[in-house]
PDB file of N, CA and C in Angstrom:
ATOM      1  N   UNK A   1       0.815  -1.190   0.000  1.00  0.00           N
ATOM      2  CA  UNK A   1       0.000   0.000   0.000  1.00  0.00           C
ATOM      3  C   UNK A   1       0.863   1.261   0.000  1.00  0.00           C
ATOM      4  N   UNK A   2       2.257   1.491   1.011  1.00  0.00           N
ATOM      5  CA  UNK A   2       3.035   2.363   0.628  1.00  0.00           C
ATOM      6  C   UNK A   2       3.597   2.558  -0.508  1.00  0.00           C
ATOM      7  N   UNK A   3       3.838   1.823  -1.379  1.00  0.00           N
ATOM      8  CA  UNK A   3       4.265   1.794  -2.468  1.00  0.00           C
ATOM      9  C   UNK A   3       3.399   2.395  -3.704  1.00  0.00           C
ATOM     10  N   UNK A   4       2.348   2.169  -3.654  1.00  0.00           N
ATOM     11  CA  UNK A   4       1.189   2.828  -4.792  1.00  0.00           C
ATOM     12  C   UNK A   4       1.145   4.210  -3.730  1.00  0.00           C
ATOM     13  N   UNK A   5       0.837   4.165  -2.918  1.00  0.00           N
ATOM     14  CA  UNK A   5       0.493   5.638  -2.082  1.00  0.00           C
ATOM     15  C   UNK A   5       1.699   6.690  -2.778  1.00  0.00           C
ATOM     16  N   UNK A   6       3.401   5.825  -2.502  1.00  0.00           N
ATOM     17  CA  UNK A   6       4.233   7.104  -2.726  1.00  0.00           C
ATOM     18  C   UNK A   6       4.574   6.960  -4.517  1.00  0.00           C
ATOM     19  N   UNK A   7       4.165   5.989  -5.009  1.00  0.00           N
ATOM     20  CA  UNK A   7       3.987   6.430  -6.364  1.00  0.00           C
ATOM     21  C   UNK A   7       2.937   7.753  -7.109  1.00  0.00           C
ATOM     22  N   UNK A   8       2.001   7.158  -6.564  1.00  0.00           N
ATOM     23  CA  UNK A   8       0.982   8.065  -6.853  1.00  0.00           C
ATOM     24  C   UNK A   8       1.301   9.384  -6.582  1.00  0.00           C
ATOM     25  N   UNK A   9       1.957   9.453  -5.366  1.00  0.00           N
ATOM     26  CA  UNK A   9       2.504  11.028  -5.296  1.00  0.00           C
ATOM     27  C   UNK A   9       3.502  11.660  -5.956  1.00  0.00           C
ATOM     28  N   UNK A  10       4.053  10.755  -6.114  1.00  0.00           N
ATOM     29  CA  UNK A  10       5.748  11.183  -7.319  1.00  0.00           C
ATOM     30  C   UNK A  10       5.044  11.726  -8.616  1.00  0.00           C
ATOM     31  N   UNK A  11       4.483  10.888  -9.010  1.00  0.00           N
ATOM     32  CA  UNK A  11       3.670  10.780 -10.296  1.00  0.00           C
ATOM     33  C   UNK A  11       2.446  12.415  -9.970  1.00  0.00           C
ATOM     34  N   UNK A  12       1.905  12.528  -9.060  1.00  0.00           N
ATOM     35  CA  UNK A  12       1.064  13.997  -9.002  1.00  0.00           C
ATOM     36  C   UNK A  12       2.825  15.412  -8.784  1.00  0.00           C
ATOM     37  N   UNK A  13       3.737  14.952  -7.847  1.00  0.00           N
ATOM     38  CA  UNK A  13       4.572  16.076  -8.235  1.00  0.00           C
ATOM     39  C   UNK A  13       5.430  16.275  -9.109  1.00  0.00           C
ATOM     40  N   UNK A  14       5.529  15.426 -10.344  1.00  0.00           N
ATOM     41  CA  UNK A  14       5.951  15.345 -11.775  1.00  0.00           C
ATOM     42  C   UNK A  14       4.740  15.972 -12.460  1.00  0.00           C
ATOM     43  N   UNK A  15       3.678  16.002 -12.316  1.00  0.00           N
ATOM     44  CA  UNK A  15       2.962  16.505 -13.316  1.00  0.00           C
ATOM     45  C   UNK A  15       2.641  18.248 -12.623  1.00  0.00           C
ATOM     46  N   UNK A  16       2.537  18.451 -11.646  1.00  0.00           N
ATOM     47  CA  UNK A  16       2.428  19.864 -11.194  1.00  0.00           C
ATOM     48  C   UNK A  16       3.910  20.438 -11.425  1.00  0.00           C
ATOM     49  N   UNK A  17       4.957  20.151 -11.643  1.00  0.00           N
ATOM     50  CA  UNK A  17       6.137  20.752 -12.113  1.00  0.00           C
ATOM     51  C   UNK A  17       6.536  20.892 -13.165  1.00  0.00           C
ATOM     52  N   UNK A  18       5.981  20.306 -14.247  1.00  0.00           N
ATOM     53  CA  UNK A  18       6.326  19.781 -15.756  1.00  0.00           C
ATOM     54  C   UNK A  18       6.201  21.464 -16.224  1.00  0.00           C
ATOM     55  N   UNK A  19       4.450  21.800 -15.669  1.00  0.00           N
ATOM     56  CA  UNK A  19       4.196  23.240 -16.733  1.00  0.00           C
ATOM     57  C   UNK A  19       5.388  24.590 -16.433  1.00  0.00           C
ATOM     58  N   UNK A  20       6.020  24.667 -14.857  1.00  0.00           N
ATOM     59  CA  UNK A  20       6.828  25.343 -14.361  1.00  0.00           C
ATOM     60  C   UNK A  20       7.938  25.202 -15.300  1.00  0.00           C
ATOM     61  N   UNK A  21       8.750  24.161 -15.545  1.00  0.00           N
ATOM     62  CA  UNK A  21       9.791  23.956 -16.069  1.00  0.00           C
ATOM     63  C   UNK A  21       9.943  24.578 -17.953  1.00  0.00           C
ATOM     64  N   UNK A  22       8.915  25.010 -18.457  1.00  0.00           N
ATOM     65  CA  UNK A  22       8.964  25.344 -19.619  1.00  0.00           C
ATOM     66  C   UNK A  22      10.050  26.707 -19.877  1.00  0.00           C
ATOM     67  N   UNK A  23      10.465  26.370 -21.037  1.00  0.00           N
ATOM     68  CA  UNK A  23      11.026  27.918 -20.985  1.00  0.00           C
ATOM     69  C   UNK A  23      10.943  28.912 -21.451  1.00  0.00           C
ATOM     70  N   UNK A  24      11.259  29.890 -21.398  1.00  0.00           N
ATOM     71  CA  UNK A  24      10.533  31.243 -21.763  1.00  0.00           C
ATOM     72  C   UNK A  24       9.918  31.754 -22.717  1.00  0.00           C
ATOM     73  N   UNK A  25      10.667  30.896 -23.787  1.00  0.00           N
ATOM     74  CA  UNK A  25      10.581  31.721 -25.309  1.00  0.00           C
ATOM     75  C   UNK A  25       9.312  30.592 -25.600  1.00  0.00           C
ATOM     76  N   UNK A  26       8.588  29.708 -25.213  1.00  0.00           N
ATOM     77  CA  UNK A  26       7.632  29.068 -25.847  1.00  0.00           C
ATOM     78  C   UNK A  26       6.659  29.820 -26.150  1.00  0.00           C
ATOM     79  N   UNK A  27       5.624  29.436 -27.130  1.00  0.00           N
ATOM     80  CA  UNK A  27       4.637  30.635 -27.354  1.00  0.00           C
ATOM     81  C   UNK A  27       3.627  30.290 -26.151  1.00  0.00           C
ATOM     82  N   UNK A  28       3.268  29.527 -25.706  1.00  0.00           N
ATOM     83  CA  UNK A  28       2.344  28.934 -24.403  1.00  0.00           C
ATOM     84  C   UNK A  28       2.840  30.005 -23.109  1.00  0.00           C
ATOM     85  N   UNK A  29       3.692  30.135 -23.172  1.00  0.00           N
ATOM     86  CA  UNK A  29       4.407  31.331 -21.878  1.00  0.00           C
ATOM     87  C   UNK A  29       3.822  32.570 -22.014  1.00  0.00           C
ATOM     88  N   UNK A  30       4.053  33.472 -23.291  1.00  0.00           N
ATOM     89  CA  UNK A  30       4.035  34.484 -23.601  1.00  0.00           C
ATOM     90  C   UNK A  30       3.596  34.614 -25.219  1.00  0.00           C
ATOM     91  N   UNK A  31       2.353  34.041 -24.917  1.00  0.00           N
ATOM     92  CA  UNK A  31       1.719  34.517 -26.576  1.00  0.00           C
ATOM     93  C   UNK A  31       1.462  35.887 -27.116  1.00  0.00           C
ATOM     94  N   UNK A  32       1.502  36.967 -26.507  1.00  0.00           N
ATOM     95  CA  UNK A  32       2.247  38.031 -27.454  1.00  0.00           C
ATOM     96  C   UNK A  32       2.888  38.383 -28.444  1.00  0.00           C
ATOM     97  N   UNK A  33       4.424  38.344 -27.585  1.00  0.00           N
ATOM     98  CA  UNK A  33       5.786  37.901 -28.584  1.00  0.00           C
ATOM     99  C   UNK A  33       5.542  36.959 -29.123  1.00  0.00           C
ATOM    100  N   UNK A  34       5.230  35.687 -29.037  1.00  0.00           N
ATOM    101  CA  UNK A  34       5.029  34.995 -30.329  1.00  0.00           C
ATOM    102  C   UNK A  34       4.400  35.798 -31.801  1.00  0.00           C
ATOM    103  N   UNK A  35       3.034  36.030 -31.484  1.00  0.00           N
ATOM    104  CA  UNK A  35       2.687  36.529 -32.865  1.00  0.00           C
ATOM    105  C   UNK A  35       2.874  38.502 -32.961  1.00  0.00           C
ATOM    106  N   UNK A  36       3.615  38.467 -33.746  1.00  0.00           N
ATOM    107  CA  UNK A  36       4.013  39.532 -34.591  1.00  0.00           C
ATOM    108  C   UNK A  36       3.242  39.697 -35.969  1.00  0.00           C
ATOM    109  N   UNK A  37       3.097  41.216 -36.526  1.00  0.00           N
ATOM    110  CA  UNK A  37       2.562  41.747 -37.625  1.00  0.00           C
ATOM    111  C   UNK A  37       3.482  42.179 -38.911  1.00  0.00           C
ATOM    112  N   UNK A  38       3.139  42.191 -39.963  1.00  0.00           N
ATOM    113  CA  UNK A  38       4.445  43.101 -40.889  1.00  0.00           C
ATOM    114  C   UNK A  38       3.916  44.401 -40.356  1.00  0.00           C
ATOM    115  N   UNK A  39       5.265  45.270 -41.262  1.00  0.00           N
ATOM    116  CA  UNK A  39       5.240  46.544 -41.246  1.00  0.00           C
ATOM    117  C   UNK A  39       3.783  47.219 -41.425  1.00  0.00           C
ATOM    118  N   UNK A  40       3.187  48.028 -40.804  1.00  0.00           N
ATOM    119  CA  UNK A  40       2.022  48.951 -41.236  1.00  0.00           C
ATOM    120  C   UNK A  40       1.175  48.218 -40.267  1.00  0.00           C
ATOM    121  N   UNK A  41       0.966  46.724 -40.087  1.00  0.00           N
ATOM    122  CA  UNK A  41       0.113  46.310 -39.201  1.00  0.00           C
ATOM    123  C   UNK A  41       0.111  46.575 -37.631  1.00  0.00           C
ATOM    124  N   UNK A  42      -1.021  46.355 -36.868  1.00  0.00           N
ATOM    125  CA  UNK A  42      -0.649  46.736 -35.358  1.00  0.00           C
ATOM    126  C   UNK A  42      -1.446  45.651 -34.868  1.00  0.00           C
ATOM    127  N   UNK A  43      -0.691  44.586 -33.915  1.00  0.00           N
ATOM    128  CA  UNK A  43      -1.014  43.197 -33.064  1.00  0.00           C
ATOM    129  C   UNK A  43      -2.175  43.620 -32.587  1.00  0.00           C
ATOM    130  N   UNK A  44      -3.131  42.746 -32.552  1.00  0.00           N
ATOM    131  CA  UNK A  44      -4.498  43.240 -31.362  1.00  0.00           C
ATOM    132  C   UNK A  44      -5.038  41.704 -31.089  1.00  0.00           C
ATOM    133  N   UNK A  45      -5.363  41.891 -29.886  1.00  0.00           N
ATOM    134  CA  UNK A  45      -6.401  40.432 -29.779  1.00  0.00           C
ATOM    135  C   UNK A  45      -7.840  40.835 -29.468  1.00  0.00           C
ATOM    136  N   UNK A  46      -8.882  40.554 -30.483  1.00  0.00           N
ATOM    137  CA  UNK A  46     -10.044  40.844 -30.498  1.00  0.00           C
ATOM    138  C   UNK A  46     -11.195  39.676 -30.434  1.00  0.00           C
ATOM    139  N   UNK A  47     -11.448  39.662 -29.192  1.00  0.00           N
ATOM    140  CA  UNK A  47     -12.780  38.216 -29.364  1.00  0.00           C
ATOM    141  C   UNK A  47     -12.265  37.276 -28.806  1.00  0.00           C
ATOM    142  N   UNK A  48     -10.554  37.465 -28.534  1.00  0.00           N
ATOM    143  CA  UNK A  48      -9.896  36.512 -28.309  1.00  0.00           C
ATOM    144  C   UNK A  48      -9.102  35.534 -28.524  1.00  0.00           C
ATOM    145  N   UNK A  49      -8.535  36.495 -30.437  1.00  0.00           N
ATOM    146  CA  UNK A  49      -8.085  35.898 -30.796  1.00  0.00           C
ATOM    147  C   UNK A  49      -7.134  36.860 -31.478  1.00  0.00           C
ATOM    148  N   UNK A  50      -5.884  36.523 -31.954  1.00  0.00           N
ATOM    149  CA  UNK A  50      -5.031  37.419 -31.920  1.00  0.00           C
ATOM    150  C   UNK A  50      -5.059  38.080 -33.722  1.00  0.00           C
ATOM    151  N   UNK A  51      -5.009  39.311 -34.183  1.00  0.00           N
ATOM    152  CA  UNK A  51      -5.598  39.517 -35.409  1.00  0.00           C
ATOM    153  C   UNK A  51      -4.043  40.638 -35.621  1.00  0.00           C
ATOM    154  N   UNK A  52      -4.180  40.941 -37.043  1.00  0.00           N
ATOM    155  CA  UNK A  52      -3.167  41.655 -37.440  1.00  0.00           C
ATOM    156  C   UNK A  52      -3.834  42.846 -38.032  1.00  0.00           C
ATOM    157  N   UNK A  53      -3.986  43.961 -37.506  1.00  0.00           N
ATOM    158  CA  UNK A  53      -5.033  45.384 -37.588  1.00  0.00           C
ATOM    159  C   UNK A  53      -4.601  46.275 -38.784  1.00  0.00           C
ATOM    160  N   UNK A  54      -5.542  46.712 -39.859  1.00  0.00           N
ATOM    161  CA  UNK A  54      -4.632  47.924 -40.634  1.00  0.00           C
ATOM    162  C   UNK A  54      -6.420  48.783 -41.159  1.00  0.00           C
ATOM    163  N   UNK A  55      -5.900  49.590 -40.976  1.00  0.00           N
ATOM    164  CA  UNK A  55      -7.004  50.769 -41.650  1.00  0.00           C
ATOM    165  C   UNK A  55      -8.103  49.800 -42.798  1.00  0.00           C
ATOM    166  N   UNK A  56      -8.684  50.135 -42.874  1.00  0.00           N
ATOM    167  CA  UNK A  56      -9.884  49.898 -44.005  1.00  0.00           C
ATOM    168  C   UNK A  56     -10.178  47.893 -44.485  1.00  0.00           C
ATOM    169  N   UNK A  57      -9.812  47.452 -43.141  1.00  0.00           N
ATOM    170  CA  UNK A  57     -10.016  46.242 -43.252  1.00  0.00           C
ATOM    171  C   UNK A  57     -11.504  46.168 -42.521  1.00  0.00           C
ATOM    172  N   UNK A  58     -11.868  44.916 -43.000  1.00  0.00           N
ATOM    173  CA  UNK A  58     -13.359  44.472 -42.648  1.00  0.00           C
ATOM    174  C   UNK A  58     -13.401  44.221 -40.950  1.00  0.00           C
ATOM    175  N   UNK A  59     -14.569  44.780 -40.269  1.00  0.00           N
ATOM    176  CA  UNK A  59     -14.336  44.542 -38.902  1.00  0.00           C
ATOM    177  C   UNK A  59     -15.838  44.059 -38.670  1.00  0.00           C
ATOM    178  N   UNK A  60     -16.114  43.411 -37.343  1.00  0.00           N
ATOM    179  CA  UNK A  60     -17.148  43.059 -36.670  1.00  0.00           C
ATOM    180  C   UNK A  60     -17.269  44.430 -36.005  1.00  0.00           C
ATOM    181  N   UNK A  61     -18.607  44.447 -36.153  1.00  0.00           N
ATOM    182  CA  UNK A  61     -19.351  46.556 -35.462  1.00  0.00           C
ATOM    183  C   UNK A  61     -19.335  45.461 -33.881  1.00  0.00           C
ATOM    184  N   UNK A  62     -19.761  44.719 -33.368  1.00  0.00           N
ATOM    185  CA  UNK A  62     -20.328  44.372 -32.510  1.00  0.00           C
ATOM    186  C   UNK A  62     -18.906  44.575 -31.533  1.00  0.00           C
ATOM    187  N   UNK A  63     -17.929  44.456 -32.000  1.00  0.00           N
ATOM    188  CA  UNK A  63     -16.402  44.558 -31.003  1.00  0.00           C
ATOM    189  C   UNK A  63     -15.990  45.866 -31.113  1.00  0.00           C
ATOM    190  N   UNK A  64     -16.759  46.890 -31.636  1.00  0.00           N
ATOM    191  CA  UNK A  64     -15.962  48.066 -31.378  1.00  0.00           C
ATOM    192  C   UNK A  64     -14.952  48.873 -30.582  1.00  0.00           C
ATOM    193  N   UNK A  65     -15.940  48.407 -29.406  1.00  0.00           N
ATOM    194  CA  UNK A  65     -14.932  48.680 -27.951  1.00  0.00           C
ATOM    195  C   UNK A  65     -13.605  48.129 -28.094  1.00  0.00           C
ATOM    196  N   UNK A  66     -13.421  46.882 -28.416  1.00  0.00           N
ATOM    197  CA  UNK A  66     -12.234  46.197 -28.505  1.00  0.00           C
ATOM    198  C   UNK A  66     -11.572  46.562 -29.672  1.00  0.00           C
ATOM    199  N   UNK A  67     -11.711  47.123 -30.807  1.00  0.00           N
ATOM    200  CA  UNK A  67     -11.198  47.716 -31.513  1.00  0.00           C
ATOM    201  C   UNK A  67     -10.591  49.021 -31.251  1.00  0.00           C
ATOM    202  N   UNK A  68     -11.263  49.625 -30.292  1.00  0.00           N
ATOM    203  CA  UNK A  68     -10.878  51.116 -29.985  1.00  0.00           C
ATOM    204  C   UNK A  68      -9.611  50.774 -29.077  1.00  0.00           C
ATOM    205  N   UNK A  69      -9.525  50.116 -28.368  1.00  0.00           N
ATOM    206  CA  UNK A  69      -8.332  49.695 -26.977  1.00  0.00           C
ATOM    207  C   UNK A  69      -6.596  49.892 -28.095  1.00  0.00           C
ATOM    208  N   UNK A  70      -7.413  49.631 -29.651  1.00  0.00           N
ATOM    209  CA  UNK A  70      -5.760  49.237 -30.235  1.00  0.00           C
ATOM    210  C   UNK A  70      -5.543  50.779 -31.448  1.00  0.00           C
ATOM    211  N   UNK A  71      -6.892  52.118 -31.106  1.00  0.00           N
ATOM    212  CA  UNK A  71      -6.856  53.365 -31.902  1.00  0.00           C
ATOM    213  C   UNK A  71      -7.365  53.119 -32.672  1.00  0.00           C
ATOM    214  N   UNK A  72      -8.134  51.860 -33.241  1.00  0.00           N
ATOM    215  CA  UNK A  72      -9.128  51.802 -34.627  1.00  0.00           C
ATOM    216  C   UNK A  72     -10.616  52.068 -34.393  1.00  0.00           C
ATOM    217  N   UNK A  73     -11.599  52.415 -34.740  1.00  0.00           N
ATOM    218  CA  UNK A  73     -13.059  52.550 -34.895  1.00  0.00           C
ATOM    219  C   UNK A  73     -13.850  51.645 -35.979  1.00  0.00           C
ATOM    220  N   UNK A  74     -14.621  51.231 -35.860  1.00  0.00           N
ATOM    221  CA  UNK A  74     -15.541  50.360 -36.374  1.00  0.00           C
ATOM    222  C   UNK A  74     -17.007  50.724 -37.183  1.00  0.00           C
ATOM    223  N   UNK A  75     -16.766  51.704 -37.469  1.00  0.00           N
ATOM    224  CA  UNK A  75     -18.214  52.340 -37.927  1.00  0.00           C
ATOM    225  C   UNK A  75     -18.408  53.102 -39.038  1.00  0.00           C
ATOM    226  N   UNK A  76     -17.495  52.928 -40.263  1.00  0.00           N
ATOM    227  CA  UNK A  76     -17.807  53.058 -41.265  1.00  0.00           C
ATOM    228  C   UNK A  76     -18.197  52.112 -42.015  1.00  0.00           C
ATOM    229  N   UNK A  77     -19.438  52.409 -43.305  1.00  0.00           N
ATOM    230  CA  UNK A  77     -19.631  51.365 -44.072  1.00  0.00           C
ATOM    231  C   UNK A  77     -19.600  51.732 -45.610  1.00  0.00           C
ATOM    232  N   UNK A  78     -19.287  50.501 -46.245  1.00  0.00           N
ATOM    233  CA  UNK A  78     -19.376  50.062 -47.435  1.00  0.00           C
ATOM    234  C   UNK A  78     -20.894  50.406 -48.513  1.00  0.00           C
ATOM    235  N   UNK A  79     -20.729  50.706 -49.423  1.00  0.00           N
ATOM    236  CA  UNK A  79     -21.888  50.878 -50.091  1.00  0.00           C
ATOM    237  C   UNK A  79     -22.677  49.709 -50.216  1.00  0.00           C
ATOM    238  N   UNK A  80     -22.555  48.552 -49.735  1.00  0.00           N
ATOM    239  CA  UNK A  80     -22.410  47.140 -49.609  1.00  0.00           C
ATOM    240  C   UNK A  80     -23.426  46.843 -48.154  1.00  0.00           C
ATOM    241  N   UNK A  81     -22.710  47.780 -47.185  1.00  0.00           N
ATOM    242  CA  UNK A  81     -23.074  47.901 -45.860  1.00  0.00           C
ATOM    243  C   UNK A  81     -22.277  47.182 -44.749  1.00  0.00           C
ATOM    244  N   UNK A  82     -21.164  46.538 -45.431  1.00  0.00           N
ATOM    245  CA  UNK A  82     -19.819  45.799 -44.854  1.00  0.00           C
ATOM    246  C   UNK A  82     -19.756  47.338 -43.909  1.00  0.00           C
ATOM    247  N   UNK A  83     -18.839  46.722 -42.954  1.00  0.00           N
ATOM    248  CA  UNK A  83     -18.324  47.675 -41.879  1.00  0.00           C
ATOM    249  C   UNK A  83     -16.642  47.526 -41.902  1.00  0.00           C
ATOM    250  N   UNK A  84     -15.800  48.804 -41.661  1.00  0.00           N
ATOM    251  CA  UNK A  84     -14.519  48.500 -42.042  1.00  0.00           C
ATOM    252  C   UNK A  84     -13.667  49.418 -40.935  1.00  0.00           C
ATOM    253  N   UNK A  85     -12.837  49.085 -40.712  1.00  0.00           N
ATOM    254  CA  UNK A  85     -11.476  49.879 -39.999  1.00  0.00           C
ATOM    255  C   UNK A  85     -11.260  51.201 -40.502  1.00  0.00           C
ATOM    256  N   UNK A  86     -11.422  52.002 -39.432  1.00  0.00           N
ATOM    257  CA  UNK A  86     -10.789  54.063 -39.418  1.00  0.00           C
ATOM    258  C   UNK A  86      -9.698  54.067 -38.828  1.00  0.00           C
TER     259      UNK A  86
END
């Protein structure tokens, strides 16, 4: 019975240390720096997902707020009635 008892525990403090031990540069650490934009673009995460921002691209009106956090606006439209990046 000691034997499964102190396995079982080795085995729970191998797995609560595993995620600690990662190192820095993984994108799981610091998904930021991972994703980068080209030139002219500006990083944003909108909805929750990480997007690459530039003027007069197509946007969801409904995230505006979250568009504004990165200096863009959401409320022009298309003769179409598409909604696009200011």
């Amino acid at each position: 019975m000691r034997r499964v008892l102190s396995a079982a525990l080795a085995a729970a403090a191998i797995a609560f240390a595993a995620p600690a031990a990662l190192p820095a540069g993984t994108p799981g650490v610091n998904s930021a720096e991972a994703h980068s934009c080209s030139s002219g673009y500006r990083h944003a995460v909108i909805g929750g997902a990480h997007k690459c921002l530039r003027r007069g691209q197509y946007c969801a009106r409904s995230a505006d707020s979250q568009y504004r956090r990165y200096g863009f606006r959401c409320y022009k439209r298309d003769y179409r009635g598409s909604y696009h990046l200011s």
